[in-house]
Protein backbone atom coordinates (compact mmCIF):
# COMPACT_ATOMS: atom_id res chain seq x y z
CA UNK A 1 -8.27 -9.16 0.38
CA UNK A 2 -8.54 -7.30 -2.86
CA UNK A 3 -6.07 -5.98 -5.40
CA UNK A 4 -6.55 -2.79 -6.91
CA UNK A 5 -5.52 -2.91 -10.97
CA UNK A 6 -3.97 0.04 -12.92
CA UNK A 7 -1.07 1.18 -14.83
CA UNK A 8 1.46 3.35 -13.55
CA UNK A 9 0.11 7.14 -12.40
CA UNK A 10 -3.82 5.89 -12.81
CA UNK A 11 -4.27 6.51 -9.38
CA UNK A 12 -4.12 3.00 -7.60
CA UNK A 13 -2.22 4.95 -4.64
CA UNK A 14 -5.43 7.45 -4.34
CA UNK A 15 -7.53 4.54 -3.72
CA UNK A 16 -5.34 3.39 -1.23
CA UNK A 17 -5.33 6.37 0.72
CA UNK A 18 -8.86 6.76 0.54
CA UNK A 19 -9.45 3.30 2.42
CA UNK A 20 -6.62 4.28 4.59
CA UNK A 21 -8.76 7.91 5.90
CA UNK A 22 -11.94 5.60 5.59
CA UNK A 23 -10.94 2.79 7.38
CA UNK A 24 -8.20 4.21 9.69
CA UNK A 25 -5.92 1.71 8.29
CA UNK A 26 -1.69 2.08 8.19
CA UNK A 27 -0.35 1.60 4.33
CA UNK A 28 2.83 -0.41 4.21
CA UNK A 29 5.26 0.22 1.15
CA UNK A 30 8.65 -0.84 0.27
CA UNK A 31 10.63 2.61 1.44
CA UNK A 32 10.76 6.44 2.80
CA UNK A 33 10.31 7.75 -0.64
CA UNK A 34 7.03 5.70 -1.13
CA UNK A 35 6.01 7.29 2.20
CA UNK A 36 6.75 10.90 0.79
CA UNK A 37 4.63 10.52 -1.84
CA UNK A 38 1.89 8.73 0.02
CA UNK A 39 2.02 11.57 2.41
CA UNK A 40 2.13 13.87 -0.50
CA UNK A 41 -1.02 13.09 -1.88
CA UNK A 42 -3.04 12.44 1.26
CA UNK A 43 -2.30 15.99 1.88
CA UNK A 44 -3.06 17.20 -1.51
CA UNK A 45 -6.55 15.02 -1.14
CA UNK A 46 -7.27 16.95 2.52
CA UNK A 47 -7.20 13.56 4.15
CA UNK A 48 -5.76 12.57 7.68
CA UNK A 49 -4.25 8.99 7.54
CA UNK A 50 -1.77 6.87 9.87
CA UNK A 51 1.54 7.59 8.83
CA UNK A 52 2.59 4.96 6.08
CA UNK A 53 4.75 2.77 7.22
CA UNK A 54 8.02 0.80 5.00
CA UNK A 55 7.98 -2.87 5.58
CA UNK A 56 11.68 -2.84 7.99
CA UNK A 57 9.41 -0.62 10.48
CA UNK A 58 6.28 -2.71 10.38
CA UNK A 59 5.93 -4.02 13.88
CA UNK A 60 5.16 -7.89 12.60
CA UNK A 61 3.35 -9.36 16.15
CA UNK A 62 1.60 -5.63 17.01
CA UNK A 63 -1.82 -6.88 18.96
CA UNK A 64 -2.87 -3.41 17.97
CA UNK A 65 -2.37 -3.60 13.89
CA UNK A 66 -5.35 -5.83 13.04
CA UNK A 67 -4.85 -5.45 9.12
CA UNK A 68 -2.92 -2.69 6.66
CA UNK A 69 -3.40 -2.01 3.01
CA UNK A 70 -0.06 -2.19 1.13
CA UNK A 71 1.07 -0.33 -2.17
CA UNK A 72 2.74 -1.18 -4.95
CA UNK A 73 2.76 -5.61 -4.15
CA UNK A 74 5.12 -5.94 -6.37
CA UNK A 75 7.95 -3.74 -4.80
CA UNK A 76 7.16 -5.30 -1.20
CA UNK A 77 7.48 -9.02 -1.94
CA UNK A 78 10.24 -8.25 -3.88
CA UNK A 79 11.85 -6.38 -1.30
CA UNK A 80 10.58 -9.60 1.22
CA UNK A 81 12.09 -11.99 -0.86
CA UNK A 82 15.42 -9.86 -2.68
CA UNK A 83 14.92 -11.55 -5.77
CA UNK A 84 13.15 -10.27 -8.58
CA UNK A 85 9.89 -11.78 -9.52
CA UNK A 86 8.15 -13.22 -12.63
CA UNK A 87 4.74 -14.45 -11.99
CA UNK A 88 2.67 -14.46 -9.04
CA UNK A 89 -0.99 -15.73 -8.95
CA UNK A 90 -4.16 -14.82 -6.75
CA UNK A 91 -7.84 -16.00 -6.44
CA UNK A 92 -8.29 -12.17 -4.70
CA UNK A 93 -10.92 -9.66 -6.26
CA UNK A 94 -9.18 -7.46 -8.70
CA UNK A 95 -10.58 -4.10 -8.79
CA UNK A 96 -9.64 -2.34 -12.25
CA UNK A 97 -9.08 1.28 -11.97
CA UNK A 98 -9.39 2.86 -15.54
């Protein structure tokens, strides 16, 4: 697994789609309006992807999902866990988008 770094509007979710129409891979996110805007920019990039998916319609024991790619962490496990969350730690590769 590796985690994508950048602030806010650097263009961490244009990565993600990119692997997504590379890799033919789903994109989980918190909710609809995350998929709106993934769907958004796919489009405005000219690139066919799976339709995102929000984590309450990710099919959890699918033989047919092998892996996903997941924007925004932070608003998923929070979501997951419905408390808000201080620190987490990972011995992933970060990969820093400037």
């Amino acid at each position: 697994m590796k985690i994508i770094r950048a602030n806010r509007g650097k263009g961490k979710t244009t990565e993600l789609v990119k692997h997504s129409n590379k890799e033919w891979k789903y994109i989980i996110c918190k909710d609809r309006q995350r998929v709106e805007l993934i769907v958004k920019t796919s489009q405005k990039l000219g690139l066919d992807i799976p339709f995102p998916i929000t984590v309450a319609e990710l099919p959890l024991r699918s033989p047919f999902i092998k892996s996903v790619l997941i924007d925004d962490i932070e608003d998923v496990l929070q979501y997951l866990i419905g408390k808000k969350i201080d620190y987490i730690t990972t011995s992933c590769d970060i990969e820093i988008i400037e």
